[in-house]
PDB file of N, CA and C in Angstrom:
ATOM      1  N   UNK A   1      16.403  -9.700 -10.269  1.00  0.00           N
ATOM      2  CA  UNK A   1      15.921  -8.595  -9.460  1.00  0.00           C
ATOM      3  C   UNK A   1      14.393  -8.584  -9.474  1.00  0.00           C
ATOM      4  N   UNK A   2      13.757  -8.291  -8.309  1.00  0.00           N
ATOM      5  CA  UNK A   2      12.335  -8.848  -8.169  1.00  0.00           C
ATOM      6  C   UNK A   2      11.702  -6.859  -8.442  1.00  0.00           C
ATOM      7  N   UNK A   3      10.664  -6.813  -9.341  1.00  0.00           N
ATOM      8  CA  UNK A   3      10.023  -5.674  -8.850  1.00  0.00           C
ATOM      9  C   UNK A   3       9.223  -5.256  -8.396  1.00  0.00           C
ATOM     10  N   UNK A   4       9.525  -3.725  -8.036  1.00  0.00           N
ATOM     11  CA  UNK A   4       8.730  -3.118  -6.925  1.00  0.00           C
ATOM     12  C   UNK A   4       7.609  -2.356  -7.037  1.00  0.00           C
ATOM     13  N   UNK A   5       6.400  -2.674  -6.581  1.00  0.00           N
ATOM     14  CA  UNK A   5       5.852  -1.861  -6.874  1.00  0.00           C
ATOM     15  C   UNK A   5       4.753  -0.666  -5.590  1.00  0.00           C
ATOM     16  N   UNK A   6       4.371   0.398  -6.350  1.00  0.00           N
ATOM     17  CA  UNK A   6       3.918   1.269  -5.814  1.00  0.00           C
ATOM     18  C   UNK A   6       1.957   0.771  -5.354  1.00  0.00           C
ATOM     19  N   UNK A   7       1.569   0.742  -4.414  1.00  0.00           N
ATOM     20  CA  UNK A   7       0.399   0.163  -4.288  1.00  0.00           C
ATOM     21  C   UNK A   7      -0.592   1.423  -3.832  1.00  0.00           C
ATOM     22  N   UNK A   8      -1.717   1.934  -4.189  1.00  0.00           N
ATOM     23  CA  UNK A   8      -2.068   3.075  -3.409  1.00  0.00           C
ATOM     24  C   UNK A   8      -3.709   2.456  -2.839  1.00  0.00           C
ATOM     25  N   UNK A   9      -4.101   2.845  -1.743  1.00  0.00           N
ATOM     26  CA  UNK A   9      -5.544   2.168  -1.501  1.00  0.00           C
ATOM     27  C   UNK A   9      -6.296   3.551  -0.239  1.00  0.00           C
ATOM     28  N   UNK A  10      -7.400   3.910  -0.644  1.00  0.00           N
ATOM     29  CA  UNK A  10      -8.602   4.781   0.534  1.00  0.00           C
ATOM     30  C   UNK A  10      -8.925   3.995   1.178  1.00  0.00           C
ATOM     31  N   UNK A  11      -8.325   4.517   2.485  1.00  0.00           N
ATOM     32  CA  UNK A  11      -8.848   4.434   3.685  1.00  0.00           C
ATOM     33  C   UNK A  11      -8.863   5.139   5.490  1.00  0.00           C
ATOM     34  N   UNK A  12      -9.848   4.703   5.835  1.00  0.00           N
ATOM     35  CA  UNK A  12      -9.461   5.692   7.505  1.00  0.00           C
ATOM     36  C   UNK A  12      -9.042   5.086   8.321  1.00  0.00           C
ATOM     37  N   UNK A  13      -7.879   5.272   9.147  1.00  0.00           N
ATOM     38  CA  UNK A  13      -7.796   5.284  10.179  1.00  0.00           C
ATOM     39  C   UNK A  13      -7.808   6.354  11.403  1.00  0.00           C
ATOM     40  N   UNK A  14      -8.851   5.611  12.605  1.00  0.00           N
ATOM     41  CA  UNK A  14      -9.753   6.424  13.545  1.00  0.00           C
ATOM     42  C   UNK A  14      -8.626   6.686  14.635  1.00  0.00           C
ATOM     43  N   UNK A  15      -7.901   6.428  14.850  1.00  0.00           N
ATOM     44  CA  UNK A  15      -7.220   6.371  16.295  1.00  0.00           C
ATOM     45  C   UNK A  15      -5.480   5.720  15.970  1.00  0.00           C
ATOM     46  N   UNK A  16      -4.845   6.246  17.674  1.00  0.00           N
ATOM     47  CA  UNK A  16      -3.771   5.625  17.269  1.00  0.00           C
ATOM     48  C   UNK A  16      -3.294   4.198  17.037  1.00  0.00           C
ATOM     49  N   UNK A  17      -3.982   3.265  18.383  1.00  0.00           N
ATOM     50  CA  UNK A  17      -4.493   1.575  18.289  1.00  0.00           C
ATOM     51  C   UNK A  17      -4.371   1.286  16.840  1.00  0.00           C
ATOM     52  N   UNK A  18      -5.265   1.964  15.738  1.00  0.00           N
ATOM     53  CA  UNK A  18      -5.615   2.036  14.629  1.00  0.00           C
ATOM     54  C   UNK A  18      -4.149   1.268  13.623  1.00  0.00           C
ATOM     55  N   UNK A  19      -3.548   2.544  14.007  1.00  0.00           N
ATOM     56  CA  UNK A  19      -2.387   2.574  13.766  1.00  0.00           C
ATOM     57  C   UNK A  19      -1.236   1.452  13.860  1.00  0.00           C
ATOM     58  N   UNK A  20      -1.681   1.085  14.881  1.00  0.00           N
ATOM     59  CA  UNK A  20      -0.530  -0.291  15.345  1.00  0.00           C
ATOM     60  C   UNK A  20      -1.212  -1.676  14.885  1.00  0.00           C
ATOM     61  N   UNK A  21      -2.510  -1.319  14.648  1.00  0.00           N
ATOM     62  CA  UNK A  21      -3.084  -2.674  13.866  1.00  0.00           C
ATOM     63  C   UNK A  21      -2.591  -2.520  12.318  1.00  0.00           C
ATOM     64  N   UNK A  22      -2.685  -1.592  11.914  1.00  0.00           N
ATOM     65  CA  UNK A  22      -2.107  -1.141  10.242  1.00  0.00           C
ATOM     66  C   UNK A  22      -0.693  -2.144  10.551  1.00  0.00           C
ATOM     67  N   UNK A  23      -0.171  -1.479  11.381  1.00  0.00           N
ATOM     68  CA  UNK A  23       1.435  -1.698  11.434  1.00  0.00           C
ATOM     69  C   UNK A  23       2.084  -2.835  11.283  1.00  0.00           C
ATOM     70  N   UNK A  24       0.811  -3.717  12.274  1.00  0.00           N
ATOM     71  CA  UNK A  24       1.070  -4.916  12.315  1.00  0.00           C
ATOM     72  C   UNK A  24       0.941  -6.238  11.338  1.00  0.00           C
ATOM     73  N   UNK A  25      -0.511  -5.237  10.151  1.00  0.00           N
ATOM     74  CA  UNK A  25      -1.028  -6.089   9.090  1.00  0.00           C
ATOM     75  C   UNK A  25       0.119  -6.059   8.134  1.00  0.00           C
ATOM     76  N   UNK A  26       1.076  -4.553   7.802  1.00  0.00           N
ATOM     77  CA  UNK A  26       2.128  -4.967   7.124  1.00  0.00           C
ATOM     78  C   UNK A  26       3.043  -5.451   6.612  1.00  0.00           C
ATOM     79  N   UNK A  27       2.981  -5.710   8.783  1.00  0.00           N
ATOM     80  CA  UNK A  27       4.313  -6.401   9.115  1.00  0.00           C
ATOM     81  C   UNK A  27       4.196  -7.647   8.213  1.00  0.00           C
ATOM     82  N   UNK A  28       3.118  -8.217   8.400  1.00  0.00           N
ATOM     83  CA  UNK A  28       2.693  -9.979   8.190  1.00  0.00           C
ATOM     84  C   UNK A  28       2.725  -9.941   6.804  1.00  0.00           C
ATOM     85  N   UNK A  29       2.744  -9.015   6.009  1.00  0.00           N
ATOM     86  CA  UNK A  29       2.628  -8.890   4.899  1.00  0.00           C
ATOM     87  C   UNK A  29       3.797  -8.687   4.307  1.00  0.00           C
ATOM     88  N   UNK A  30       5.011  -8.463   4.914  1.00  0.00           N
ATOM     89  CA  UNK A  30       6.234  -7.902   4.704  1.00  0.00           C
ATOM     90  C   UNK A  30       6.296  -6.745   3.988  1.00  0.00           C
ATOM     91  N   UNK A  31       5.602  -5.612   4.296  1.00  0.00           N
ATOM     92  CA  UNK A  31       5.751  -4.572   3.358  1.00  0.00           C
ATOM     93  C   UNK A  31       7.129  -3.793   4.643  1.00  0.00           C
ATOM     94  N   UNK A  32       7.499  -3.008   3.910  1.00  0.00           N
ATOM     95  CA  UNK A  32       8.522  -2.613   4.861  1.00  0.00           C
ATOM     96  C   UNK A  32       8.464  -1.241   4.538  1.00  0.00           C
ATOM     97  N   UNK A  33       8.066  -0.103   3.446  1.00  0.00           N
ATOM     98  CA  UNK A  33       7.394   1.332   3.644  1.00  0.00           C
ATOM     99  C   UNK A  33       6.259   1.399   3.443  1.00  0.00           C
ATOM    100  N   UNK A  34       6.030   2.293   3.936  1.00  0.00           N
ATOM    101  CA  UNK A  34       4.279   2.960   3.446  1.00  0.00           C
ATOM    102  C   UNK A  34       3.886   4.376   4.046  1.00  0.00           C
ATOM    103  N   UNK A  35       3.325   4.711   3.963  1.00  0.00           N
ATOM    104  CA  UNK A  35       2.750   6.203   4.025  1.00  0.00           C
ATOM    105  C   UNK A  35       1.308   6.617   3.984  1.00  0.00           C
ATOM    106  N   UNK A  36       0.691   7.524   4.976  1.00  0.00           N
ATOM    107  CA  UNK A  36      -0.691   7.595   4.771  1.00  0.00           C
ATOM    108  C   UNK A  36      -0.703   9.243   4.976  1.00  0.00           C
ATOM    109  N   UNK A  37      -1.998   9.230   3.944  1.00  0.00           N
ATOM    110  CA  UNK A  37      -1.829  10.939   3.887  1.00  0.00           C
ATOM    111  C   UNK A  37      -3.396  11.610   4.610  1.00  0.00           C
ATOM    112  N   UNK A  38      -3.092  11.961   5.596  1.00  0.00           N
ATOM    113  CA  UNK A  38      -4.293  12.392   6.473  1.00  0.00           C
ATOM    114  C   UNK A  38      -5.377  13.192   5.676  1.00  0.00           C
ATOM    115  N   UNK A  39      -4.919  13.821   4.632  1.00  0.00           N
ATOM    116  CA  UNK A  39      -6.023  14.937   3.827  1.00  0.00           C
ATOM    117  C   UNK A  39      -6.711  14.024   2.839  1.00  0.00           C
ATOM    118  N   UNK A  40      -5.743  13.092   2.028  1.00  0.00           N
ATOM    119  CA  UNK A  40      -6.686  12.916   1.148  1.00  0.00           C
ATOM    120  C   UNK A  40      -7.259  10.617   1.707  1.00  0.00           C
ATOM    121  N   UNK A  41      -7.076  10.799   2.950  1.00  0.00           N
ATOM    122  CA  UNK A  41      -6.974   9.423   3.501  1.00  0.00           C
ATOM    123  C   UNK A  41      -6.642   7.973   2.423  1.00  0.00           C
ATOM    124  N   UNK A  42      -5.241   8.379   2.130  1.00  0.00           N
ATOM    125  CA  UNK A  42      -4.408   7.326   1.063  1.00  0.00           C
ATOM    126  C   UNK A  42      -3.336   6.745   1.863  1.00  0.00           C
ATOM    127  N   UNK A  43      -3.798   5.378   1.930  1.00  0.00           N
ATOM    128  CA  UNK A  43      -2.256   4.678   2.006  1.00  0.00           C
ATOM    129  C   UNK A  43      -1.758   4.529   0.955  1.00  0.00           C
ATOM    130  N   UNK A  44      -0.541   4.486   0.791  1.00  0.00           N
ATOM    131  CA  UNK A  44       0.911   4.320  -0.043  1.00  0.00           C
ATOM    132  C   UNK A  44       1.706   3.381   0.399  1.00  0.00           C
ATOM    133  N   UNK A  45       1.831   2.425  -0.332  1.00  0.00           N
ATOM    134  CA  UNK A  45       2.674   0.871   0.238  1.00  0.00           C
ATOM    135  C   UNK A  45       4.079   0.944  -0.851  1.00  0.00           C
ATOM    136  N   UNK A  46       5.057   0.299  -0.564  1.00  0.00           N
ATOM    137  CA  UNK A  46       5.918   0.079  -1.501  1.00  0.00           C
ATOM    138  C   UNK A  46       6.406  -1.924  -1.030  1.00  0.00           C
ATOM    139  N   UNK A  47       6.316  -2.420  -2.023  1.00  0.00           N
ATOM    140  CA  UNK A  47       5.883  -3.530  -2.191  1.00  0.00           C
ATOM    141  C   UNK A  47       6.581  -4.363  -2.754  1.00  0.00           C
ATOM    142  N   UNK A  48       7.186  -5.859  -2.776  1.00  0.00           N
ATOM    143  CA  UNK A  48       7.496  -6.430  -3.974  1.00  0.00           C
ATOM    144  C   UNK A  48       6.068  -7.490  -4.447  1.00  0.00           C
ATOM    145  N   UNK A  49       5.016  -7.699  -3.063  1.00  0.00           N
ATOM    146  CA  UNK A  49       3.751  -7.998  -3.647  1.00  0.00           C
ATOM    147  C   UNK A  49       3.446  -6.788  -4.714  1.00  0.00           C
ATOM    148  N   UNK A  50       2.966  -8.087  -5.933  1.00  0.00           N
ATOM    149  CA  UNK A  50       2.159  -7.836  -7.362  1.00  0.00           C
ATOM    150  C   UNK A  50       0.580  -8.018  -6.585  1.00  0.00           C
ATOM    151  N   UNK A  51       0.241  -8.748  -5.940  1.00  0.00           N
ATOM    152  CA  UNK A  51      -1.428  -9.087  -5.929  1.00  0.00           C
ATOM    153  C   UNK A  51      -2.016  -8.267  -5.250  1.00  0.00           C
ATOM    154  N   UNK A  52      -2.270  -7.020  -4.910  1.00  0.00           N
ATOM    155  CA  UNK A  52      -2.807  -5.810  -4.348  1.00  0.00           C
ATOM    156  C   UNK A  52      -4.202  -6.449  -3.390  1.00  0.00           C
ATOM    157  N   UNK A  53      -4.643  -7.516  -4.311  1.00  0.00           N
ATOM    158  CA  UNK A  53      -6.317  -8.200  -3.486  1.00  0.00           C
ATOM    159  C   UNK A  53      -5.683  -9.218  -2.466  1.00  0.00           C
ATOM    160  N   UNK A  54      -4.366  -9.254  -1.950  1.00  0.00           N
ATOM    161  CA  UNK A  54      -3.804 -10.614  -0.973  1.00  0.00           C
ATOM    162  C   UNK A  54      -3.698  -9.603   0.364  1.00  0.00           C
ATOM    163  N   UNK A  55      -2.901  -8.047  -0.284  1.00  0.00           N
ATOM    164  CA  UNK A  55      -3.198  -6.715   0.645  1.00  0.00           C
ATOM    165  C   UNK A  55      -4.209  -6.069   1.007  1.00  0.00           C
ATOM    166  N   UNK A  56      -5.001  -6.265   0.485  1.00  0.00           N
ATOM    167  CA  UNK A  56      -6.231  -5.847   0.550  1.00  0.00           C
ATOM    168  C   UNK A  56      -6.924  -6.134   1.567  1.00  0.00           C
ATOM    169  N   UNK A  57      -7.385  -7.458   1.026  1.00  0.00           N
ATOM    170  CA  UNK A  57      -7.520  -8.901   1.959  1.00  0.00           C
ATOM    171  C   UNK A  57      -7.274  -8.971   3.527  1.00  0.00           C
ATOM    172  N   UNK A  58      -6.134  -8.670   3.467  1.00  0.00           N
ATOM    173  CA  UNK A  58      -5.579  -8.624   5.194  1.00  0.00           C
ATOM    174  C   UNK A  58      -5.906  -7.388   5.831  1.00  0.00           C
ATOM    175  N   UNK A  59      -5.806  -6.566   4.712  1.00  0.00           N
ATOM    176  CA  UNK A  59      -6.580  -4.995   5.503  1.00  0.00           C
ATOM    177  C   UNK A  59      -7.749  -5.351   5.942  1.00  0.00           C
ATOM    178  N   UNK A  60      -8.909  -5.941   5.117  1.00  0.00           N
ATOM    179  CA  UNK A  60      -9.934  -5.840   5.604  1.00  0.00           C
ATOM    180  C   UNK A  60     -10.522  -6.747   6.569  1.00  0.00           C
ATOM    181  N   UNK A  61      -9.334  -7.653   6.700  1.00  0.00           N
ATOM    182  CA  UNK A  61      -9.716  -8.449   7.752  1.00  0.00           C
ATOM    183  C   UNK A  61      -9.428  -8.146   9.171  1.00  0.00           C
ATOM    184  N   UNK A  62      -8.630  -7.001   9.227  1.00  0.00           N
ATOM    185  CA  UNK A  62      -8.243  -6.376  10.317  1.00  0.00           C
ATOM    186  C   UNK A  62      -9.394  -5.422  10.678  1.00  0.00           C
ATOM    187  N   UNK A  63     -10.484  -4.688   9.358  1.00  0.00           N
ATOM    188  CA  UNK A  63     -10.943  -3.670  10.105  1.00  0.00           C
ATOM    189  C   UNK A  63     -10.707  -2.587   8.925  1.00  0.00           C
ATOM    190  N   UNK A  64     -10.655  -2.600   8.081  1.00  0.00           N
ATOM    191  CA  UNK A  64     -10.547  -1.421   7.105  1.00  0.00           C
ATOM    192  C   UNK A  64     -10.754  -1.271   6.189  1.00  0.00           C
ATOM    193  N   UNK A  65     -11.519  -0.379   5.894  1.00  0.00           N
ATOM    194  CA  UNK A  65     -12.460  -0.520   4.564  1.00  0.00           C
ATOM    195  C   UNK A  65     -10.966   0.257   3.223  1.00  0.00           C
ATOM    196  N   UNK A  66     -10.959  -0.732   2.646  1.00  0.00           N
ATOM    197  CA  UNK A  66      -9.862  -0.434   1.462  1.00  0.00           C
ATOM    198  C   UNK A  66     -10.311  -0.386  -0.016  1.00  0.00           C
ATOM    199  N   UNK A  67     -10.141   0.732  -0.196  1.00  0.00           N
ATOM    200  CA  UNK A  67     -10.604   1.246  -1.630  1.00  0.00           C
ATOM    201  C   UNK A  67      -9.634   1.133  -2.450  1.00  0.00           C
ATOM    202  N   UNK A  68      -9.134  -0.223  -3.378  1.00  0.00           N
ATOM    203  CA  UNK A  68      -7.667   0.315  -4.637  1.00  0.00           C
ATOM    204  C   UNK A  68      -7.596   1.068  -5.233  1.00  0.00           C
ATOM    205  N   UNK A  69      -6.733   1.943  -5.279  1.00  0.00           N
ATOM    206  CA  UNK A  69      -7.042   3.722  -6.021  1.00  0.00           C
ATOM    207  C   UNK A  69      -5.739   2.965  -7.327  1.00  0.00           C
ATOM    208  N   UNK A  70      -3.871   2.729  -6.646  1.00  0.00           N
ATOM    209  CA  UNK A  70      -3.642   2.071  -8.464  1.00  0.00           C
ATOM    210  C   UNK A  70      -2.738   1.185  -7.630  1.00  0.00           C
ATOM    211  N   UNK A  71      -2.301   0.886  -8.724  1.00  0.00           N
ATOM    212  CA  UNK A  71      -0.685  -0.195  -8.661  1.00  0.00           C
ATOM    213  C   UNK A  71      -0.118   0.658  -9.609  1.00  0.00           C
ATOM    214  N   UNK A  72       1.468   0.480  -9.525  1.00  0.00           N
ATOM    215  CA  UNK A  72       2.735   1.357 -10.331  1.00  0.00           C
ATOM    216  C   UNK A  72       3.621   0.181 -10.154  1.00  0.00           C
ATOM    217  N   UNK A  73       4.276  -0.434 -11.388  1.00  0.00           N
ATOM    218  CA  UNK A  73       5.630  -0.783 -11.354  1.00  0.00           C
ATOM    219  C   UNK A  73       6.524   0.222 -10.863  1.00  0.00           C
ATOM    220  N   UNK A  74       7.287  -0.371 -10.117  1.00  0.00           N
ATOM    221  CA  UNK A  74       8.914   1.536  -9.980  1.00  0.00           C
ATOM    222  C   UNK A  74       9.628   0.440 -11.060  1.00  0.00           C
ATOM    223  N   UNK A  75       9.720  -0.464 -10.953  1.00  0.00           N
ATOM    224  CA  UNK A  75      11.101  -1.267 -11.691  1.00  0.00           C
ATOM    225  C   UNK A  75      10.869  -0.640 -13.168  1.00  0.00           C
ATOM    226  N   UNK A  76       9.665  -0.203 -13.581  1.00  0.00           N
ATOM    227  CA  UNK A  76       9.548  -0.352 -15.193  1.00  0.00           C
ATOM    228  C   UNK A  76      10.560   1.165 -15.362  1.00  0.00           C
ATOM    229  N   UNK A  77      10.611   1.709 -16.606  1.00  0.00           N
ATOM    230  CA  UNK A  77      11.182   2.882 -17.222  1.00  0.00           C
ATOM    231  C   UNK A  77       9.569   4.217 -16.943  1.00  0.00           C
ATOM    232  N   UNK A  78      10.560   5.176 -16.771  1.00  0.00           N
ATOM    233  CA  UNK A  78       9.197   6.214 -16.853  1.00  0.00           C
ATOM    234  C   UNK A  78       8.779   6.707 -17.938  1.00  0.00           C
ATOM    235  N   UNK A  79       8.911   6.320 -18.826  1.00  0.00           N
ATOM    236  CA  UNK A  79       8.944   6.748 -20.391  1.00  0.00           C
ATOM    237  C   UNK A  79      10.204   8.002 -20.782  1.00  0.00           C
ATOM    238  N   UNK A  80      10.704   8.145 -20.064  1.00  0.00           N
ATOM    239  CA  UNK A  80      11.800   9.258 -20.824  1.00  0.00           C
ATOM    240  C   UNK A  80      12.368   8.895 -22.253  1.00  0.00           C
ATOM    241  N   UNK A  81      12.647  10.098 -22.653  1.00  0.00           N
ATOM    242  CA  UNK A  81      12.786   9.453 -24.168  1.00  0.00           C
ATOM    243  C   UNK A  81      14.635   9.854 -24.470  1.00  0.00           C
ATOM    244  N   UNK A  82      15.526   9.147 -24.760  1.00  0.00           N
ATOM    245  CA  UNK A  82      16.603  10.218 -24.537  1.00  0.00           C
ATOM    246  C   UNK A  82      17.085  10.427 -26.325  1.00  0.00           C
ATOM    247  N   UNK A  83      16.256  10.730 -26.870  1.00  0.00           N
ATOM    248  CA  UNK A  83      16.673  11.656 -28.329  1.00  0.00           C
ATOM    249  C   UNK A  83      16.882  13.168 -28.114  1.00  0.00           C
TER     250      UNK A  83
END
């Protein structure tokens, strides 16, 4: 089982165009969710890319200034403790 992880990166997008270029950098990237949050301008990727700078990379070659805010394993445990 390959894991997944949570990718988060700042950035703007100006327009809707904007939008379909994002869409399209994903595509190529095979990310298949993501999420952007208009208030605090965060994309949210869910990923089985580990190399965040290969995503990055293609963002900014499209046009977007990408700030890495984190990476998250989901595959790992959340620390719960069950005692």
């Amino acid at each position: 089982m390959r894991n997944t992880y949570k990718i988060s990166f700042r950035t703007k997008i100006k327009n809707n165009k904007s939008f379909q270029r994002l869409h399209d950098c994903l595509k190529q990237l095979n990310v298949k969710h993501w999420a952007y949050d208009f208030q605090d301008l965060l994309l949210t990727l869910t990923s089985e890319l580990s190399d965040f700078t290969k995503i990055q990379a293609v963002l900014r070659s499209a046009g977007y200034v990408c700030h890495f805010v984190k990476l998250e394993n989901l595959s790992e445990p959340k620390g719960l403790s069950l005692s």
